[in-house]
C-alpha atoms as a PDB file:
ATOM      1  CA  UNK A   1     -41.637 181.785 135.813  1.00  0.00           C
ATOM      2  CA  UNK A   2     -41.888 185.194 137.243  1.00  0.00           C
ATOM      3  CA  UNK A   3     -43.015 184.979 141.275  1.00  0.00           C
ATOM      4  CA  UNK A   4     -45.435 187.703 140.220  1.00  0.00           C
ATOM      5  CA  UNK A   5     -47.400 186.504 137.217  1.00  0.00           C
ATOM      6  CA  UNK A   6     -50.820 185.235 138.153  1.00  0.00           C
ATOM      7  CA  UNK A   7     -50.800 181.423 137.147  1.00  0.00           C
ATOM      8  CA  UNK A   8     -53.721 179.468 135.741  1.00  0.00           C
ATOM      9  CA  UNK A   9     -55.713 177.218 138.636  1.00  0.00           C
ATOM     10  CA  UNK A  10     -53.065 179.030 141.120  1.00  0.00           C
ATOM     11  CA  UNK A  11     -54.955 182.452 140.937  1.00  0.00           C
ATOM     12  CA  UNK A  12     -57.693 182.251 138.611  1.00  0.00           C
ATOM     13  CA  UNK A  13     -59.722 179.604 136.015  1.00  0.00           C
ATOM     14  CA  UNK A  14     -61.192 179.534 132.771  1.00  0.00           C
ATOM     15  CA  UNK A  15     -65.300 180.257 132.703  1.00  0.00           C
ATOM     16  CA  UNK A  16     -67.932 179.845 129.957  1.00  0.00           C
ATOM     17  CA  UNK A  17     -69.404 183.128 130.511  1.00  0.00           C
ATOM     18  CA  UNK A  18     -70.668 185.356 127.537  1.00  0.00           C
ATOM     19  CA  UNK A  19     -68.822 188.211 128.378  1.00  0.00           C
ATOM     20  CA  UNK A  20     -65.469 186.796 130.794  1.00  0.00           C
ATOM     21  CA  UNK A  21     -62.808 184.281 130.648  1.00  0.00           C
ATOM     22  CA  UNK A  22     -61.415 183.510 134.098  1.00  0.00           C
ATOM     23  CA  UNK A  23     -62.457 183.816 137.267  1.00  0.00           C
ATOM     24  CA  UNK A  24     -60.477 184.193 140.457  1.00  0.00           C
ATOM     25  CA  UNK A  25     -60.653 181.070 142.810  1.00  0.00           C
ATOM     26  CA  UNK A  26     -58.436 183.482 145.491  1.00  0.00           C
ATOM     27  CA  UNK A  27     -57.925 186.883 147.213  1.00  0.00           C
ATOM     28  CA  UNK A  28     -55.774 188.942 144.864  1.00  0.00           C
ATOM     29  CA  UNK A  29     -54.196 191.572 146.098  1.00  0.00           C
ATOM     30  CA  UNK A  30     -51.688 194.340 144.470  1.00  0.00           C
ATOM     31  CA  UNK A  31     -49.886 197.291 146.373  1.00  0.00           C
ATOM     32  CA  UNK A  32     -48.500 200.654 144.829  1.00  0.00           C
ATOM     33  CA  UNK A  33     -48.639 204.006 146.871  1.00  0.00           C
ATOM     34  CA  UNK A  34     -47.412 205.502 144.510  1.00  0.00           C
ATOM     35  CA  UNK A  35     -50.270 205.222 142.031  1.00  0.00           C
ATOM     36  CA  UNK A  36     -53.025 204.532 144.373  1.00  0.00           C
ATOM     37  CA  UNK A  37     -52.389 206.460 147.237  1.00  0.00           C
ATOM     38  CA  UNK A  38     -54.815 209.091 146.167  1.00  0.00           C
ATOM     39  CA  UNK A  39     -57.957 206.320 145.836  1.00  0.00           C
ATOM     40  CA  UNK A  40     -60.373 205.272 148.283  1.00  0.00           C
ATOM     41  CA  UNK A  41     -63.029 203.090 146.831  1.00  0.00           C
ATOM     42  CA  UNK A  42     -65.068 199.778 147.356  1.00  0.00           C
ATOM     43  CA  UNK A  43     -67.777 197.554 145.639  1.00  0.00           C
ATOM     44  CA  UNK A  44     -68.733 193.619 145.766  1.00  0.00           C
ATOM     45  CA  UNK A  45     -65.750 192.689 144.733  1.00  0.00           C
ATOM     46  CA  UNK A  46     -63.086 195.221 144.348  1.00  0.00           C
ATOM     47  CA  UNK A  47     -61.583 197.722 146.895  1.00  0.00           C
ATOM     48  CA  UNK A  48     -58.954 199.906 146.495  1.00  0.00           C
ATOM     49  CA  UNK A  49     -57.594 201.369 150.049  1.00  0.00           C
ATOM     50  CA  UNK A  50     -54.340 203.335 151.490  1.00  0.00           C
ATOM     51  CA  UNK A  51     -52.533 202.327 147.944  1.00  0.00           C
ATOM     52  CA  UNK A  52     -53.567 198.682 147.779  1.00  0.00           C
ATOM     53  CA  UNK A  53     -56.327 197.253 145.630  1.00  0.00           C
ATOM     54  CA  UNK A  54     -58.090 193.853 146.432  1.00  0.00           C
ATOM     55  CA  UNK A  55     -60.031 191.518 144.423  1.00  0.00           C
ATOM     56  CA  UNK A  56     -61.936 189.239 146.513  1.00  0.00           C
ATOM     57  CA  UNK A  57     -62.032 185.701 145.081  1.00  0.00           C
ATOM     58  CA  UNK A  58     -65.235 185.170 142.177  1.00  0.00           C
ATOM     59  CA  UNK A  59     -64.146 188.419 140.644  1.00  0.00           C
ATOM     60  CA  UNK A  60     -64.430 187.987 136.961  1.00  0.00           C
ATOM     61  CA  UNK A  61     -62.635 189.614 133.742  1.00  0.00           C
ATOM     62  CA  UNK A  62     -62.639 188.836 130.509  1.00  0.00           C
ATOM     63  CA  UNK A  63     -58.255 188.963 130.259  1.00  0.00           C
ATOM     64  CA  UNK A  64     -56.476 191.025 127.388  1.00  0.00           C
ATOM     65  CA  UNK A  65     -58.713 192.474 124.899  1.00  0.00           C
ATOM     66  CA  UNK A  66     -57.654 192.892 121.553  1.00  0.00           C
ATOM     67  CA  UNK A  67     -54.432 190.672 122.209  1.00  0.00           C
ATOM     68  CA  UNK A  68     -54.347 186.869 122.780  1.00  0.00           C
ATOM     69  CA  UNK A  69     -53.880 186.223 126.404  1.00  0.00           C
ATOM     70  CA  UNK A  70     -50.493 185.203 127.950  1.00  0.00           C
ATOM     71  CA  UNK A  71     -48.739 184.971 131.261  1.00  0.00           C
ATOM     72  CA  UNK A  72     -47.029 188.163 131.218  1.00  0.00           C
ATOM     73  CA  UNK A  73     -50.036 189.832 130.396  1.00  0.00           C
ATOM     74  CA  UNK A  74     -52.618 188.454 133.026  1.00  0.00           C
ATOM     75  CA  UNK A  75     -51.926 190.583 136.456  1.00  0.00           C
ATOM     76  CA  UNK A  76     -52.170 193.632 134.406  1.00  0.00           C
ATOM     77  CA  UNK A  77     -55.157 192.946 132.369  1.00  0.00           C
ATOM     78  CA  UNK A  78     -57.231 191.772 135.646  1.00  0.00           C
ATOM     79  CA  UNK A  79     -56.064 195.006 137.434  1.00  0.00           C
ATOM     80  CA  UNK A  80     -56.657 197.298 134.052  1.00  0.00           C
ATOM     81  CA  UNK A  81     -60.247 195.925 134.173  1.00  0.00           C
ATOM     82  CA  UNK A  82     -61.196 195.994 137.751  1.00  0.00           C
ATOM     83  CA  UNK A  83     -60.139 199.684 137.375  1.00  0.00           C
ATOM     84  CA  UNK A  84     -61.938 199.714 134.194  1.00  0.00           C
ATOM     85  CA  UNK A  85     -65.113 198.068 135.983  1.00  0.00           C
ATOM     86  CA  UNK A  86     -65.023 201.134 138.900  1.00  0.00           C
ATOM     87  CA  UNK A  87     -65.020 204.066 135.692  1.00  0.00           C
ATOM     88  CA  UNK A  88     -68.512 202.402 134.124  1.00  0.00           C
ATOM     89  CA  UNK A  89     -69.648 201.836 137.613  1.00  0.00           C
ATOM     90  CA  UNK A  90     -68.920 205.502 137.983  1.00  0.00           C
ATOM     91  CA  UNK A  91     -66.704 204.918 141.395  1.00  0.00           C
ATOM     92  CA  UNK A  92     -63.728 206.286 139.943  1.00  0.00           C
ATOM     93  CA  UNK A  93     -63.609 209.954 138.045  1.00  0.00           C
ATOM     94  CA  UNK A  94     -63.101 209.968 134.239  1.00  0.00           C
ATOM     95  CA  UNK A  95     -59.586 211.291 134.605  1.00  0.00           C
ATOM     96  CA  UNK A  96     -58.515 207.848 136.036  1.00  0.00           C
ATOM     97  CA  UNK A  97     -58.328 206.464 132.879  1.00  0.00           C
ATOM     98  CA  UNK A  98     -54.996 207.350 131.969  1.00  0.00           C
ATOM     99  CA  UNK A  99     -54.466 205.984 135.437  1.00  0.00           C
ATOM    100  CA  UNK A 100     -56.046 202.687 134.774  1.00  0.00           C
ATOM    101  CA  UNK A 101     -53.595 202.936 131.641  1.00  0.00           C
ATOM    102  CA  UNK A 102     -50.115 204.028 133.087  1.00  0.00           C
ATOM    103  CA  UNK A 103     -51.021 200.586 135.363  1.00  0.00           C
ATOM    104  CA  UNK A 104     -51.553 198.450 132.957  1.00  0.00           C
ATOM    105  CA  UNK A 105     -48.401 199.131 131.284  1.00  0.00           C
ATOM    106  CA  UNK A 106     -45.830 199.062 134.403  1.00  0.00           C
ATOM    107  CA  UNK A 107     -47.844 195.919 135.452  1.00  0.00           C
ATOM    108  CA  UNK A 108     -47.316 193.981 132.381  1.00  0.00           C
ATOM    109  CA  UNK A 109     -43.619 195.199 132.035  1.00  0.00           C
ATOM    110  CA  UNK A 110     -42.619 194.146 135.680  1.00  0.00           C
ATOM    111  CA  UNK A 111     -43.928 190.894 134.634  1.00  0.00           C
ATOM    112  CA  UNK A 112     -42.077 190.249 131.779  1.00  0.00           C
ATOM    113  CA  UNK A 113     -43.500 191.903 128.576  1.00  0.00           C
ATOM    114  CA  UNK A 114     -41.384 194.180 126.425  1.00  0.00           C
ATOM    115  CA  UNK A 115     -41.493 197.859 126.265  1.00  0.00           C
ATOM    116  CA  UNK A 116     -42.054 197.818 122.552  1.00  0.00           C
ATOM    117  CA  UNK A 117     -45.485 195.777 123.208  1.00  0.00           C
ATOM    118  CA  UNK A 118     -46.297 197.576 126.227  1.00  0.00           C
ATOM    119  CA  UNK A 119     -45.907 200.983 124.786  1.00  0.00           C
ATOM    120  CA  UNK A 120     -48.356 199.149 121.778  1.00  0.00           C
ATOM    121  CA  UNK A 121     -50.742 198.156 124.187  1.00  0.00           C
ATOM    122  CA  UNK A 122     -50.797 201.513 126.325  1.00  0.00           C
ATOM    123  CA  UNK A 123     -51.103 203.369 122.625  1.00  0.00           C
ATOM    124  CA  UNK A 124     -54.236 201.092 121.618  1.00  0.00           C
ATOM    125  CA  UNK A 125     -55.820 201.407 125.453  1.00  0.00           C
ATOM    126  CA  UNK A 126     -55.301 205.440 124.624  1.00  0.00           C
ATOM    127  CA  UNK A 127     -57.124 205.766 121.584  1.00  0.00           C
ATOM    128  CA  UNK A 128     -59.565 202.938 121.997  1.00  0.00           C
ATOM    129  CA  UNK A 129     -60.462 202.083 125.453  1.00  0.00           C
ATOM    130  CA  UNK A 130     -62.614 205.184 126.149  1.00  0.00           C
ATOM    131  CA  UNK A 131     -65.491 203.176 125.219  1.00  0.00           C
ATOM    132  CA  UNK A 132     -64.693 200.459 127.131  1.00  0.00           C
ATOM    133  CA  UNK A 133     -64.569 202.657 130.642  1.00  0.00           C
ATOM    134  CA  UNK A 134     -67.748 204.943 129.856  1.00  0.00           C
ATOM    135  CA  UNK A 135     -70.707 204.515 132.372  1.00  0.00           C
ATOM    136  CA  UNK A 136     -73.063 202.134 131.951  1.00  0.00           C
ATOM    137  CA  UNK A 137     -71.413 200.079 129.365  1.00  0.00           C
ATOM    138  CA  UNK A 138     -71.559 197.100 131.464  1.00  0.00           C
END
């Protein structure tokens, strides 16, 4: 297994929650200047600072949506949606969308999933995720 896949009861567990699956029982924490450099932005749970975003542990999301869930897929779906939870929180601009997007897919490709799927996902969180980042959709 990939050093950098999240791993069930490792990172995060299953919840019976209406609206999320897993819950982190740890600090997460994931680094990129390049793509966060530009962000400066904090709430209960998530902060994203000097190109690093942390999760503190609690943090809840509800894993891939639209997709079954899978190991590959994990560190990029709870990054997509912490992003996802700062747009309907209106923390982060509209424009960071595609952002949230362009993540998502490097993310899931570093960790194993193949460009062919992660080109399908990034085309599916393009045309149909707007409604899943508008404010106050929570």
């Amino acid at each position: 297994m990939r050093s950098n896949i999240i791993q069930p009861h490792k990172h995060y567990t299953c919840i019976d929650h209406p609206q999320y699956k897993y819950k982190l029982v740890r600090l997460f924490t994931w680094t990129n200047h390049d793509l966060l450099s530009n962000i400066e932005v904090t709430s209960p749970y998530i902060r994203i600072r000097k190109g690093k975003m942390t999760l503190k542990a609690g943090y809840a999301w509800d894993g891939v949506t639209a997709y079954h869930d899978r190991p590959s897929l994990m560190r990029g779906s709870l990054i997509h949606d912490a992003m996802y939870q700062l747009l309907r929180e209106g923390l982060l601009p509209p424009s960071s969308r595609k952002l949230a997007d362009i993540i998502y897919r490097k993310v899931i490709v570093a960790d194993g999933t193949s460009n062919l799927l992660s080109w399908v996902m990034y085309t599916v969180l393009r045309f149909m995720g707007g409604k899943h980042a508008a404010p106050n959709t929570l």
